[in-house]
N, C-alpha and C. Protein backbone atom coordinates (compact mmCIF):
# COMPACT_ATOMS: atom_id res chain seq x y z
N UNK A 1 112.72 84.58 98.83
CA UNK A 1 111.35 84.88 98.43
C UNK A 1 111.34 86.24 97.73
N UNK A 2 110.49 86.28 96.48
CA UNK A 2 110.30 87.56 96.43
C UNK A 2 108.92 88.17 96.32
N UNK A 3 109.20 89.08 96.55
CA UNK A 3 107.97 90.14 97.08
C UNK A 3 107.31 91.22 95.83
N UNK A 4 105.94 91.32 95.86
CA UNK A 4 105.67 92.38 94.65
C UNK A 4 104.19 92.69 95.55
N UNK A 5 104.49 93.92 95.65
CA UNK A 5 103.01 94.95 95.87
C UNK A 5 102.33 95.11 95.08
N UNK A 6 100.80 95.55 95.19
CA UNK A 6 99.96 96.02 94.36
C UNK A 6 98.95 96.48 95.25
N UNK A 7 98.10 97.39 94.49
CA UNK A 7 96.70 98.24 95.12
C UNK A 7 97.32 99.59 95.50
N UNK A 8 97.94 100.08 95.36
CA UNK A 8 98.31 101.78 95.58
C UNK A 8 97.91 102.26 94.70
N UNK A 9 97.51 103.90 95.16
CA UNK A 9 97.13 104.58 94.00
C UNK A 9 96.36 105.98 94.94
N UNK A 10 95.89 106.91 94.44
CA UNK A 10 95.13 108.03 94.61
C UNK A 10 93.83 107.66 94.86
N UNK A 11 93.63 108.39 96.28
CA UNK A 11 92.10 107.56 96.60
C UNK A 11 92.25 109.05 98.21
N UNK A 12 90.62 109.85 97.93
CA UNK A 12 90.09 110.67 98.86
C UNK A 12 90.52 110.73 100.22
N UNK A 13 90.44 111.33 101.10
CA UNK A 13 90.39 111.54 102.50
C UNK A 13 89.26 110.33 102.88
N UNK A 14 89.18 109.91 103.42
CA UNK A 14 88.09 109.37 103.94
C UNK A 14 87.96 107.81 103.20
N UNK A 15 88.60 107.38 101.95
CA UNK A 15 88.22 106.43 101.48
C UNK A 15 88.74 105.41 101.51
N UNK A 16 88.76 103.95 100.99
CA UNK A 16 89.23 102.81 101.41
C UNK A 16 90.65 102.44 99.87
N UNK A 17 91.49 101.52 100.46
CA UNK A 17 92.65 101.14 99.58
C UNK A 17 92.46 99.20 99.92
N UNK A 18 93.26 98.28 99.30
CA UNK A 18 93.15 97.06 99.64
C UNK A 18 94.98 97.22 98.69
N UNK A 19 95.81 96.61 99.55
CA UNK A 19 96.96 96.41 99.19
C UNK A 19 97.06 94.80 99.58
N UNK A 20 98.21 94.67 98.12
CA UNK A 20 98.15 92.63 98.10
C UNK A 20 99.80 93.07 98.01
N UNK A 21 99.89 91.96 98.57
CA UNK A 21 101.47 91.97 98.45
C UNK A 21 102.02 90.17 98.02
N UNK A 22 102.35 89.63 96.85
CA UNK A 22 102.18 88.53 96.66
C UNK A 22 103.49 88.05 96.31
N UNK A 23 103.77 86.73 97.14
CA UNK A 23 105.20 86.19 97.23
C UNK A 23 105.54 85.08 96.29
N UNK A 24 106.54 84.91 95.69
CA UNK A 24 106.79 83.70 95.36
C UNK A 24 108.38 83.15 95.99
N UNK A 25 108.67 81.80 95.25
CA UNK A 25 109.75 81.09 95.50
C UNK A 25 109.62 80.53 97.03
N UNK A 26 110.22 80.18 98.03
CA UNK A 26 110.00 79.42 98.82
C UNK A 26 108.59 79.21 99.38
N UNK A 27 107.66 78.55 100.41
CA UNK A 27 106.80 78.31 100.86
C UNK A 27 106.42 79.51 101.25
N UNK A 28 104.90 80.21 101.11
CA UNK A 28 104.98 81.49 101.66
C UNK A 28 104.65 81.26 103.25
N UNK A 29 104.58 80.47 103.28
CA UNK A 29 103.99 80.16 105.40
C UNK A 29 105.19 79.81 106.17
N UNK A 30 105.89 79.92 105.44
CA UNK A 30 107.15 79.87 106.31
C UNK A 30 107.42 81.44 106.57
N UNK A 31 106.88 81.98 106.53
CA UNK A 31 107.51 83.84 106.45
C UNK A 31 106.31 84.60 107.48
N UNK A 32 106.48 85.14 108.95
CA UNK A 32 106.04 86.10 108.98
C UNK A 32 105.70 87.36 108.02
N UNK A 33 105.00 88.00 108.57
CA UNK A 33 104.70 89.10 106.99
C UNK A 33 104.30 90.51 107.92
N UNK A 34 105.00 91.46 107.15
CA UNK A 34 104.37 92.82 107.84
C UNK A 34 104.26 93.81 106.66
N UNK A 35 103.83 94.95 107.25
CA UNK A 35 103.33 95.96 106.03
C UNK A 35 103.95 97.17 107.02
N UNK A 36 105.18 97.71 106.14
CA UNK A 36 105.62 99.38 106.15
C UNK A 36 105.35 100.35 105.37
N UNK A 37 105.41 101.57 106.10
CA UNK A 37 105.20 102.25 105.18
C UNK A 37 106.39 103.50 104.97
N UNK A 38 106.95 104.41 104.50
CA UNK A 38 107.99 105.23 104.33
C UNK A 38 107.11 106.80 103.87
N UNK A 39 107.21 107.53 104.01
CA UNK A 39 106.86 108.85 103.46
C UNK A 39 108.12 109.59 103.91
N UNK A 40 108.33 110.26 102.82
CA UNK A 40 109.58 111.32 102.88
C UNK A 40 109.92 112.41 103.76
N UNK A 41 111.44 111.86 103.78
CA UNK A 41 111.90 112.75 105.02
C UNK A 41 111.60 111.74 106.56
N UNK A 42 111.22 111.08 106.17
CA UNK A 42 110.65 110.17 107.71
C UNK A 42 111.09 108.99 107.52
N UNK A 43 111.10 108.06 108.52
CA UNK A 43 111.95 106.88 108.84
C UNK A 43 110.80 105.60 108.68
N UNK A 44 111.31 104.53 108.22
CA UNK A 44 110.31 103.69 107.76
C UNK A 44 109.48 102.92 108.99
N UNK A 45 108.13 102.85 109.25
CA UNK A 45 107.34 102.68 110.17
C UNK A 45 106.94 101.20 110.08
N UNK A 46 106.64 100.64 110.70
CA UNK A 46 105.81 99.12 110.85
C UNK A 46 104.77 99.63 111.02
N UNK A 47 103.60 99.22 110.00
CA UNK A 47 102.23 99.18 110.50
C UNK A 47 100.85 98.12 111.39
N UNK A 48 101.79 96.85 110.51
CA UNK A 48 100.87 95.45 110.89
C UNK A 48 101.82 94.74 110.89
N UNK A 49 101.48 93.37 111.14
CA UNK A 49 102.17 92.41 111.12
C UNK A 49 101.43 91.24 111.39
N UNK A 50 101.70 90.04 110.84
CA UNK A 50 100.81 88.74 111.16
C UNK A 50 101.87 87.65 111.41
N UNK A 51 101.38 86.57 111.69
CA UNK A 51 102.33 85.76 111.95
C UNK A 51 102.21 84.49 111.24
N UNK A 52 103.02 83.32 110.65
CA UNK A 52 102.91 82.60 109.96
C UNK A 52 101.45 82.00 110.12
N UNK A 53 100.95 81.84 110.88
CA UNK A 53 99.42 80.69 110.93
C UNK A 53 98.42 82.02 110.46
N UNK A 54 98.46 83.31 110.41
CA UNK A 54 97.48 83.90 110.40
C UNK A 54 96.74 84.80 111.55
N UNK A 55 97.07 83.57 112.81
CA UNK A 55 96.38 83.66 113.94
C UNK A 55 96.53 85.06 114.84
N UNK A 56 97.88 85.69 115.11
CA UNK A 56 98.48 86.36 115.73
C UNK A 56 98.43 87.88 114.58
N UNK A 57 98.17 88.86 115.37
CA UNK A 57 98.35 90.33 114.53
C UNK A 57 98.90 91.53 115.11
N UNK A 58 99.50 92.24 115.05
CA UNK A 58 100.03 93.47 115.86
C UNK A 58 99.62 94.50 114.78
N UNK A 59 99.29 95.73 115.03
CA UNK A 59 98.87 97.04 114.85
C UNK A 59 99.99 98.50 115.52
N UNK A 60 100.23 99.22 114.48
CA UNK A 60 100.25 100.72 114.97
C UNK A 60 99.55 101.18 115.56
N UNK A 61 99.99 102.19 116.77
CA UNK A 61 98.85 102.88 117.32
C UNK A 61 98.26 103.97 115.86
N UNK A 62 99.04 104.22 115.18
CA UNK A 62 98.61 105.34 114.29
C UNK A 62 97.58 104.66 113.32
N UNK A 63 97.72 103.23 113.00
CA UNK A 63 96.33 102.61 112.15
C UNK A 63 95.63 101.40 112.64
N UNK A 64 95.23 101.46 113.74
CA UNK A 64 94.94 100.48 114.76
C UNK A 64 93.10 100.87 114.85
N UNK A 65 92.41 100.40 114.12
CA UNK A 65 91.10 100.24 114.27
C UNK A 65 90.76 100.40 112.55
N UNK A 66 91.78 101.17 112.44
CA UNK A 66 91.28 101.43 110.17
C UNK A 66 91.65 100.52 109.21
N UNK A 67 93.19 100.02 109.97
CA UNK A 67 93.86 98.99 108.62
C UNK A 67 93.68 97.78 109.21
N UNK A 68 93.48 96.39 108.22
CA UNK A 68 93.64 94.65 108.73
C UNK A 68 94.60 94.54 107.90
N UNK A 69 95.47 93.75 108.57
CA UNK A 69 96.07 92.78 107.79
C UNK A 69 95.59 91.47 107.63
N UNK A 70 96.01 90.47 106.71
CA UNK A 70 95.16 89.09 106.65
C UNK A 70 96.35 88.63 105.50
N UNK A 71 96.49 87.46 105.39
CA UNK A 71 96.86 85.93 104.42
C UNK A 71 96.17 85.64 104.59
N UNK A 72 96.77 85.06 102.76
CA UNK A 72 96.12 83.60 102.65
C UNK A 72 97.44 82.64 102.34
N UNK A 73 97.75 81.48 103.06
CA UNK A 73 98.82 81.16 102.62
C UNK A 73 98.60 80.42 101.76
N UNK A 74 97.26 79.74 101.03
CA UNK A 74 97.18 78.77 99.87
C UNK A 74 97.52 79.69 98.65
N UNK A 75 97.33 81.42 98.69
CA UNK A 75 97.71 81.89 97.60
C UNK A 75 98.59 82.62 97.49
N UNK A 76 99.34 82.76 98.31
CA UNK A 76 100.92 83.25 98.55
C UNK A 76 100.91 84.49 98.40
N UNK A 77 99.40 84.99 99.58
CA UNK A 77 99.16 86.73 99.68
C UNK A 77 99.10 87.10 101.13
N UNK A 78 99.73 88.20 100.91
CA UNK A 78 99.22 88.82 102.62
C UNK A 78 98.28 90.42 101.74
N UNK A 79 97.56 90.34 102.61
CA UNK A 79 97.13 92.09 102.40
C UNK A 79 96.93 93.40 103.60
N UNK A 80 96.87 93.96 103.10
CA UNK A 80 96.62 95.43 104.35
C UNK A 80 95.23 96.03 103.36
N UNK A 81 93.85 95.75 104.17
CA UNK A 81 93.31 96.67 104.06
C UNK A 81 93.04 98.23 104.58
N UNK A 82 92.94 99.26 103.56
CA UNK A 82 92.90 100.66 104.69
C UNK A 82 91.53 100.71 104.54
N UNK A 83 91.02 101.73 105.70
CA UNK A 83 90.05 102.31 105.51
C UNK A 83 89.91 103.69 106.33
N UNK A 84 88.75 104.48 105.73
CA UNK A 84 89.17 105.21 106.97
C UNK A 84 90.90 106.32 106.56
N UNK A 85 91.17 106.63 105.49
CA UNK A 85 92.05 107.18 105.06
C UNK A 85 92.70 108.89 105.36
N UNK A 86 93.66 108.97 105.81
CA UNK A 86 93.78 109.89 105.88
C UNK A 86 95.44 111.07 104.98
N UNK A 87 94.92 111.86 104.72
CA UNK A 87 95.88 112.61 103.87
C UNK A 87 97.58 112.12 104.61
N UNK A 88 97.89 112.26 106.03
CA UNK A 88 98.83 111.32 107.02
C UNK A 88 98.85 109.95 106.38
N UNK A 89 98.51 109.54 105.34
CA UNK A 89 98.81 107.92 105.20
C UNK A 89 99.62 108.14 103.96
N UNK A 90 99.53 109.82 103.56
CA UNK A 90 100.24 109.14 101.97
C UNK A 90 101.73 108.95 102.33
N UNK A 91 102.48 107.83 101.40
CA UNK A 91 103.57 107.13 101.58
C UNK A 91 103.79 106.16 100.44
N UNK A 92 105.17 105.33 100.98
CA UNK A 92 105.29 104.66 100.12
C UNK A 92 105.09 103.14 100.85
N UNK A 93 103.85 102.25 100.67
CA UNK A 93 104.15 101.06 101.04
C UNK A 93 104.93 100.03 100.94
N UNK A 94 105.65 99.05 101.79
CA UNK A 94 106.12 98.11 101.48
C UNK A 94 105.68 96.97 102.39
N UNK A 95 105.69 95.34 102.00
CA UNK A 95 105.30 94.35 102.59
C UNK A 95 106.33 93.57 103.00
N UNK A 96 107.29 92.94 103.99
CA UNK A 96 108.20 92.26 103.95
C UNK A 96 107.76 91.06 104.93
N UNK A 97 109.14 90.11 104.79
CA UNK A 97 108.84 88.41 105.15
C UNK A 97 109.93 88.55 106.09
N UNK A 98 110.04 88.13 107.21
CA UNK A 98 110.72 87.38 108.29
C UNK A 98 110.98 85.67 108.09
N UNK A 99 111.56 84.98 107.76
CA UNK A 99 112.22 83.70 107.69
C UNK A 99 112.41 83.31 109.15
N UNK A 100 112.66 83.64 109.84
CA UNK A 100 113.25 82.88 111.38
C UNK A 100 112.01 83.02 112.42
N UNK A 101 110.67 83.43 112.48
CA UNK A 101 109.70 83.53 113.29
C UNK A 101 108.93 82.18 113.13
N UNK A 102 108.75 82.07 114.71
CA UNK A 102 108.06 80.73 115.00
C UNK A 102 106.30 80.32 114.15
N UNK A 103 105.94 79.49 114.58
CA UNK A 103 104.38 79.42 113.63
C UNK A 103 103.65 80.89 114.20
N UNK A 104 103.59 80.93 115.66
CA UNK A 104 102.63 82.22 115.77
C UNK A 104 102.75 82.83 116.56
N UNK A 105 104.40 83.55 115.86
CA UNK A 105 104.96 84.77 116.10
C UNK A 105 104.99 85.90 115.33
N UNK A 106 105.21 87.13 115.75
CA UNK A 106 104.79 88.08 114.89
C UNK A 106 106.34 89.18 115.02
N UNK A 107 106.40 89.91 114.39
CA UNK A 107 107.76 90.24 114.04
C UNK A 107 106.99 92.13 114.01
N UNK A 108 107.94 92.75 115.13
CA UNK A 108 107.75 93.87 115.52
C UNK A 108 108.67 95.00 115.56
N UNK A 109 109.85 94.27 114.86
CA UNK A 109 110.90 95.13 114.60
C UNK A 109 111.11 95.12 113.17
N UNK A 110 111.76 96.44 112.85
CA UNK A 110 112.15 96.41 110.73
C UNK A 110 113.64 95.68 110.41
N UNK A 111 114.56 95.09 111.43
CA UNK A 111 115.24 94.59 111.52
C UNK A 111 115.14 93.07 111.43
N UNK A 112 114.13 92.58 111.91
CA UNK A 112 113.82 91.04 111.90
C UNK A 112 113.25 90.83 110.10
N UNK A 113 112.91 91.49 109.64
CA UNK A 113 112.79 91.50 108.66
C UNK A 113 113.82 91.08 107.39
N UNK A 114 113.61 90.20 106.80
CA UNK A 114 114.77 89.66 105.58
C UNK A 114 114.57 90.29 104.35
N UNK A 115 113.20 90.36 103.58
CA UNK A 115 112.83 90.21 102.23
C UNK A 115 112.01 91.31 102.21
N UNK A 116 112.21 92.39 101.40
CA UNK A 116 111.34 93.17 101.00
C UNK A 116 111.07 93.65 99.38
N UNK A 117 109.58 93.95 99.71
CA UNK A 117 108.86 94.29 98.04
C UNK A 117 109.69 95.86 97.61
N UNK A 118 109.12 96.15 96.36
CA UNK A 118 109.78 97.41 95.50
C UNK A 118 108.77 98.77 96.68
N UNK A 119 107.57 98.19 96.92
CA UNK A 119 107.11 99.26 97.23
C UNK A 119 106.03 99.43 96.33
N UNK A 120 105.07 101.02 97.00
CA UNK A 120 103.38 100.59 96.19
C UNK A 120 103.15 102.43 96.71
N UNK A 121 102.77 102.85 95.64
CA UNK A 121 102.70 104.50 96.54
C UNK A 121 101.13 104.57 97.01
N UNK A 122 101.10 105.14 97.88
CA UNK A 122 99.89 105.43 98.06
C UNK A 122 99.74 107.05 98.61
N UNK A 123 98.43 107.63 97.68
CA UNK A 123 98.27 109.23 97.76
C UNK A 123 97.03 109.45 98.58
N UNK A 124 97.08 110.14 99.38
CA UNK A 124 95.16 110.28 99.68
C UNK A 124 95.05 111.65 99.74
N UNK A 125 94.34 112.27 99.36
CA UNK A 125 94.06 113.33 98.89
C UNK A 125 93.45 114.40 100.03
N UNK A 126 93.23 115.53 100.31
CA UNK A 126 92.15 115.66 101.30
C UNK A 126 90.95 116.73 100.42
C-alpha cells in the first residue's frame, strides 16, 4: 500500500489542522491505521490509532481530548483531526498501515507498523 499525507501547514496556537492521509493499492480495510508524529531530536511518537472496522480507537495521553482520528474505508482515507493546537505539536506527521491486525484491533506499537507515508509538517505558531 502506499501512503500520501496532506493538510500540514502553519496554523496559530490555539487553532485547528485536519490531516488526510490517503492510501492506495491493496484494499484499504485491510490495514489498521495510525498517525505519528516526529519533531526533532525526539523519537517518533504514536498519537492515534483506529482499527480496521473504524470501531476501536486509542489516543496519546499528550492529544487525548484535542485530536480524532476517523476512516473512511469507501475512500481509502484515514484522518487526524487537531484542535486545540499547541506550539508542542509542531512536527513532522506521518500516517502508517499495519497489514496483520484483526477487524477490531488497533495497533499500539511503531513496530507493528508496515507502510508508511513521506510525512506532512506541521508548524503552530504561538
Amino acid at each position: 500500500v502506499q501512503l500520501v499525507e496532506s493538510g500540514g501547514g502553519l496554523v496559530q496556537a490555539g487553532g485547528s489542522l485536519r490531516l488526510s492521509c490517503a492510501a492506495s493499492g491493496r484494499t484499504f480495510s485491510s490495514y489498521a491505521m495510525g498517525w505519528f508524529r516526529q519533531a526533532p531530536g525526539k523519537e517518533r511518537e504514536l498519537l492515534a490509532a483506529i482499527s480496521r472496522s473504524g470501531a476501536n480507537t486509542y489516543y496519546a495521553d499528550s492529544v487525548k481530548g484535542r485530536f480524532t482520528i476517523s476512516r473512511d474505508n469507501a475512500k481509502n482515507t484515514v484522518y487526524l483531526q487537531m484542535n486545540s493546537l499547541k506550539p508542542e505539536d509542531t512536527a513532522v506527521y506521518y500516517c502508517a498501515a499495519d497489514s496483520g491486525a484483526y477487524w477490531i484491533e488497533i495497533r499500539t506499537t511503531t513496530r507493528e507498523y508496515d507502510y508508511w507515508g513521506q510525512g506532512t509538517q506541521v508548524t503552530v505558531s504561538s
